[in-house]
C-alpha atoms as a PDB file:
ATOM      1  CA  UNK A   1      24.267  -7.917  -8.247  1.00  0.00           C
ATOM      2  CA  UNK A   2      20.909  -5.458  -8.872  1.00  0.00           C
ATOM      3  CA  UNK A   3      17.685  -6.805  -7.852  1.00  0.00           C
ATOM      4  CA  UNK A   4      14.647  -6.727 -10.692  1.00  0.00           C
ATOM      5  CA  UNK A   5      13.400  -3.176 -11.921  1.00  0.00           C
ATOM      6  CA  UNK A   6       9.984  -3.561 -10.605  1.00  0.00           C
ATOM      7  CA  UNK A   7       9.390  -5.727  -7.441  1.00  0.00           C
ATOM      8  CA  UNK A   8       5.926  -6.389  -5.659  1.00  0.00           C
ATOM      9  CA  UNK A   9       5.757  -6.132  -1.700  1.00  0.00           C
ATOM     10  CA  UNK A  10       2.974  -9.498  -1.616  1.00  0.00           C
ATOM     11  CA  UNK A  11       5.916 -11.491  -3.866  1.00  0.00           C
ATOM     12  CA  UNK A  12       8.880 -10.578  -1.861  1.00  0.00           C
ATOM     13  CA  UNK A  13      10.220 -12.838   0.537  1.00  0.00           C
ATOM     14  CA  UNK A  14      10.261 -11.814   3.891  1.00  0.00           C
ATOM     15  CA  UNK A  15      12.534 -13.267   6.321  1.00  0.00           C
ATOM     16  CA  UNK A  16      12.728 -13.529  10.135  1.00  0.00           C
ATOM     17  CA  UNK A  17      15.317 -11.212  11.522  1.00  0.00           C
ATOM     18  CA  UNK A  18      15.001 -11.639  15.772  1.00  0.00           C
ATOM     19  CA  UNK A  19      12.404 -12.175  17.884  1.00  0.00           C
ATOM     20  CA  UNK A  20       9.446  -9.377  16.796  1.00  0.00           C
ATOM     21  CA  UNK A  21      11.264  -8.230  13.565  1.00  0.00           C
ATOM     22  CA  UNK A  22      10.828  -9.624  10.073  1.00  0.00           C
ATOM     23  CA  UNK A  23      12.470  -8.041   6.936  1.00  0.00           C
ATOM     24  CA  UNK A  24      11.803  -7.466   3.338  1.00  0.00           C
ATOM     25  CA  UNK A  25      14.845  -6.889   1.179  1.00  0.00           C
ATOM     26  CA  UNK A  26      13.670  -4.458  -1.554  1.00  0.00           C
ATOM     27  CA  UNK A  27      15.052  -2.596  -4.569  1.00  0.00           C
ATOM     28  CA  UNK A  28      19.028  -2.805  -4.670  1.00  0.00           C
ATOM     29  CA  UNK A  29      22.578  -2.456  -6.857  1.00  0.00           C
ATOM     30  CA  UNK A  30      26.097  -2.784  -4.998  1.00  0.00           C
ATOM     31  CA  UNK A  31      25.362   0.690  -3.911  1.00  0.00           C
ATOM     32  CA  UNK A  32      22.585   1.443  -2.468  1.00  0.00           C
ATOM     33  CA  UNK A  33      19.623  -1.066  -0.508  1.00  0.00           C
ATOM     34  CA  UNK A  34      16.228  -0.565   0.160  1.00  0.00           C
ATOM     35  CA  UNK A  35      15.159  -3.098   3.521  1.00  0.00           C
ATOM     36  CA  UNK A  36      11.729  -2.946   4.932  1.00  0.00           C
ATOM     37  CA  UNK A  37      11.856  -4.057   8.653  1.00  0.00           C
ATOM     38  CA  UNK A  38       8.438  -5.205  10.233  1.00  0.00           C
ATOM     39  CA  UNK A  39       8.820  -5.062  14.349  1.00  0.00           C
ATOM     40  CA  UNK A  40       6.181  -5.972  16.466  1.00  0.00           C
ATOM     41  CA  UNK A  41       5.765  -4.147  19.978  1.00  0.00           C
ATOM     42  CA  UNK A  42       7.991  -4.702  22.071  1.00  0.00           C
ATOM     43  CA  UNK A  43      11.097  -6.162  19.122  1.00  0.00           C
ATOM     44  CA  UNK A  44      13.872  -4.430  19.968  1.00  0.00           C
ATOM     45  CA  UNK A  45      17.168  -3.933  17.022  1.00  0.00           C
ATOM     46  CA  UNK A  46      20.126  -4.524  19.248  1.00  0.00           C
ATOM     47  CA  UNK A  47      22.603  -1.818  19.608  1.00  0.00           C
ATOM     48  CA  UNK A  48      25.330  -2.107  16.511  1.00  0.00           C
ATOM     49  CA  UNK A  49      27.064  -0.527  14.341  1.00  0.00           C
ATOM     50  CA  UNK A  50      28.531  -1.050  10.712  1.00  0.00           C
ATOM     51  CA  UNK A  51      30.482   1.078   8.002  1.00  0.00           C
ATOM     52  CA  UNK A  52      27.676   1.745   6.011  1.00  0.00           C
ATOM     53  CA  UNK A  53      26.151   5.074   5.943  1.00  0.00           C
ATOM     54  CA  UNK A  54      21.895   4.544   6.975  1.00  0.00           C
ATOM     55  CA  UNK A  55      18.881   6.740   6.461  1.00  0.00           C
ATOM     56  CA  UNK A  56      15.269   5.406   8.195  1.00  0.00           C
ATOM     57  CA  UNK A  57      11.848   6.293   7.677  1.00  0.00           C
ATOM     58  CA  UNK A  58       9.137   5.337  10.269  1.00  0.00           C
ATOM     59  CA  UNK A  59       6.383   4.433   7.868  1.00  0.00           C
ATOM     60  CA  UNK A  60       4.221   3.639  10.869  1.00  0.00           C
ATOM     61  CA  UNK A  61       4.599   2.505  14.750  1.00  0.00           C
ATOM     62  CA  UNK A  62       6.446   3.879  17.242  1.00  0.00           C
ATOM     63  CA  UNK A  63      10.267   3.775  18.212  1.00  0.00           C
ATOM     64  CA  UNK A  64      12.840   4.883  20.362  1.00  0.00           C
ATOM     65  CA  UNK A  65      15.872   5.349  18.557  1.00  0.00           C
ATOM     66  CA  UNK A  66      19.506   5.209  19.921  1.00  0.00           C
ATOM     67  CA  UNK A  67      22.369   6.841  18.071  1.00  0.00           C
ATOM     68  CA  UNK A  68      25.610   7.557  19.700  1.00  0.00           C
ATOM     69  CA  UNK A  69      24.204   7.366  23.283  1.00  0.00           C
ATOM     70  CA  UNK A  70      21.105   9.927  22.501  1.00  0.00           C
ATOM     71  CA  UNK A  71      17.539   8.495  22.346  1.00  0.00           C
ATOM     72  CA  UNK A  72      14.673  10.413  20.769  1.00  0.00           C
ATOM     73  CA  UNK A  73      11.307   8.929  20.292  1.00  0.00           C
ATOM     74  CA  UNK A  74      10.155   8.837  16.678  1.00  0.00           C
ATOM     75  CA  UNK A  75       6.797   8.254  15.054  1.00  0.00           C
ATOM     76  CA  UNK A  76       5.025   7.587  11.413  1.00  0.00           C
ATOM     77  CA  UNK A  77       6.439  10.128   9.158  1.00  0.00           C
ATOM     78  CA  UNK A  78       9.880  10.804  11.210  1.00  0.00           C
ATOM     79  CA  UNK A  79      13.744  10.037  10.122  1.00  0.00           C
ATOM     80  CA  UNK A  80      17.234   9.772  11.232  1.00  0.00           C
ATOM     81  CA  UNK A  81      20.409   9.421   9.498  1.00  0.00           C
ATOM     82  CA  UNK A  82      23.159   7.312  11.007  1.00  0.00           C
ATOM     83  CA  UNK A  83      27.182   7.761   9.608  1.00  0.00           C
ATOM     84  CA  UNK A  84      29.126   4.793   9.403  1.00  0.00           C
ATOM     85  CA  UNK A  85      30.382   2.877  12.439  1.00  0.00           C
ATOM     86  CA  UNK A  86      28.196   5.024  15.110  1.00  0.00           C
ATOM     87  CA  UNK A  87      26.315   2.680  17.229  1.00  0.00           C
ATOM     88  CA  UNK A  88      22.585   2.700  17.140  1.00  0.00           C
ATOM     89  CA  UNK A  89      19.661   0.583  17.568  1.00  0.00           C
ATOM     90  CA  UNK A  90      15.813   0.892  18.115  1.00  0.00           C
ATOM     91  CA  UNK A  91      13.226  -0.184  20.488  1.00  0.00           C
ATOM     92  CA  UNK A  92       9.511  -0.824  18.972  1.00  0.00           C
ATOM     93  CA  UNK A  93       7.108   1.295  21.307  1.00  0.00           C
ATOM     94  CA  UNK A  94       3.913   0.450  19.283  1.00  0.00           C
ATOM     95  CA  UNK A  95       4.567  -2.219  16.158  1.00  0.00           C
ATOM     96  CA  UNK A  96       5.327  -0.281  12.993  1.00  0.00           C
ATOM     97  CA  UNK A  97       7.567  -0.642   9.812  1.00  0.00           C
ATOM     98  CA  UNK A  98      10.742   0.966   9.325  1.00  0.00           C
ATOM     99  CA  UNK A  99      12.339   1.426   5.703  1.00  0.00           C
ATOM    100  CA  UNK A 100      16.396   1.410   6.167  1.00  0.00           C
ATOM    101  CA  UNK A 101      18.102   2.663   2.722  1.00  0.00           C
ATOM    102  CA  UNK A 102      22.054   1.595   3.044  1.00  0.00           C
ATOM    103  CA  UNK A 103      25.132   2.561   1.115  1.00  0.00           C
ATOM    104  CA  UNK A 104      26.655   0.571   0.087  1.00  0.00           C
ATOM    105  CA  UNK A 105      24.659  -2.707   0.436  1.00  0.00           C
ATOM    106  CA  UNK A 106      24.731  -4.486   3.681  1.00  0.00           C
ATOM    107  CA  UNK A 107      26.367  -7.794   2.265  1.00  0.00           C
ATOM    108  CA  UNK A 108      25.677  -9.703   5.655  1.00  0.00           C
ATOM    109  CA  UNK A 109      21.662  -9.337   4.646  1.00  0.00           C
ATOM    110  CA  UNK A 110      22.227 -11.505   1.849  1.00  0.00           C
ATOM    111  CA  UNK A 111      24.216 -14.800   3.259  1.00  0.00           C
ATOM    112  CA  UNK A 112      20.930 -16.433   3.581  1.00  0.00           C
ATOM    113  CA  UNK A 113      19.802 -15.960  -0.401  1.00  0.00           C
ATOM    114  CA  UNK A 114      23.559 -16.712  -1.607  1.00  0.00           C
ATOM    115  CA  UNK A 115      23.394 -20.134   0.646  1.00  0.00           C
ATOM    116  CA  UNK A 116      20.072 -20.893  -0.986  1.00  0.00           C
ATOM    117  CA  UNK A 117      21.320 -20.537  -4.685  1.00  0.00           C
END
């Protein structure tokens, strides 16, 4: 599975995630996955974790981010890494847009496409 070489942000689906956080799955192979997540103020991503390794740019907004008990508030222009199966989650402070690169691919983010096909 590989998504198209070139995709366009105003022709991607975006899906509803929770309450406050919509998602856009981007660029991806069975290795690595590009996900924009949209959270309004207030959305918060539910404390989880998974065996995929995670890196997370805060293209704008503002969040407090959990990993392993330890909260730091991050900003436009901040990251954080997050190794497999450490929990972690994020509260939106002022709506922004995260972009979450995975490896491998979360397969749980596409159930909804392969139950469309």
């Amino acid at each position: 599975m590989q998504s198209e070489h070139f995709l366009f942000g105003d022709q991607v689906e975006i899906e509803e995630v929770d309450k406050g956080i919509t998602r856009q799955i981007l660029g991806h192979n069975d290795e690595l996955l590009l996900v924009k997540a949209i959270f309004e103020k207030g959305a918060e991503g539910y404390q989880h974790q998974h065996y995929h390794s995670q890196v997370s740019y805060v293209e704008s907004g503002i969040f407090d981010v959990t990993i392993d008990g330890v909260t730091k508030r991050q900003s436009a222009g901040d990251s954080y890494f997050i190794p497999p199966n450490l929990m972690h989650g994020a509260i939106c402070i002022e709506a922004g847009v995260l972009l979450d690169m995975f490896s491998p691919i979360r397969e749980d983010f596409f159930e909804n496409y392969k139950k469309g096909e």
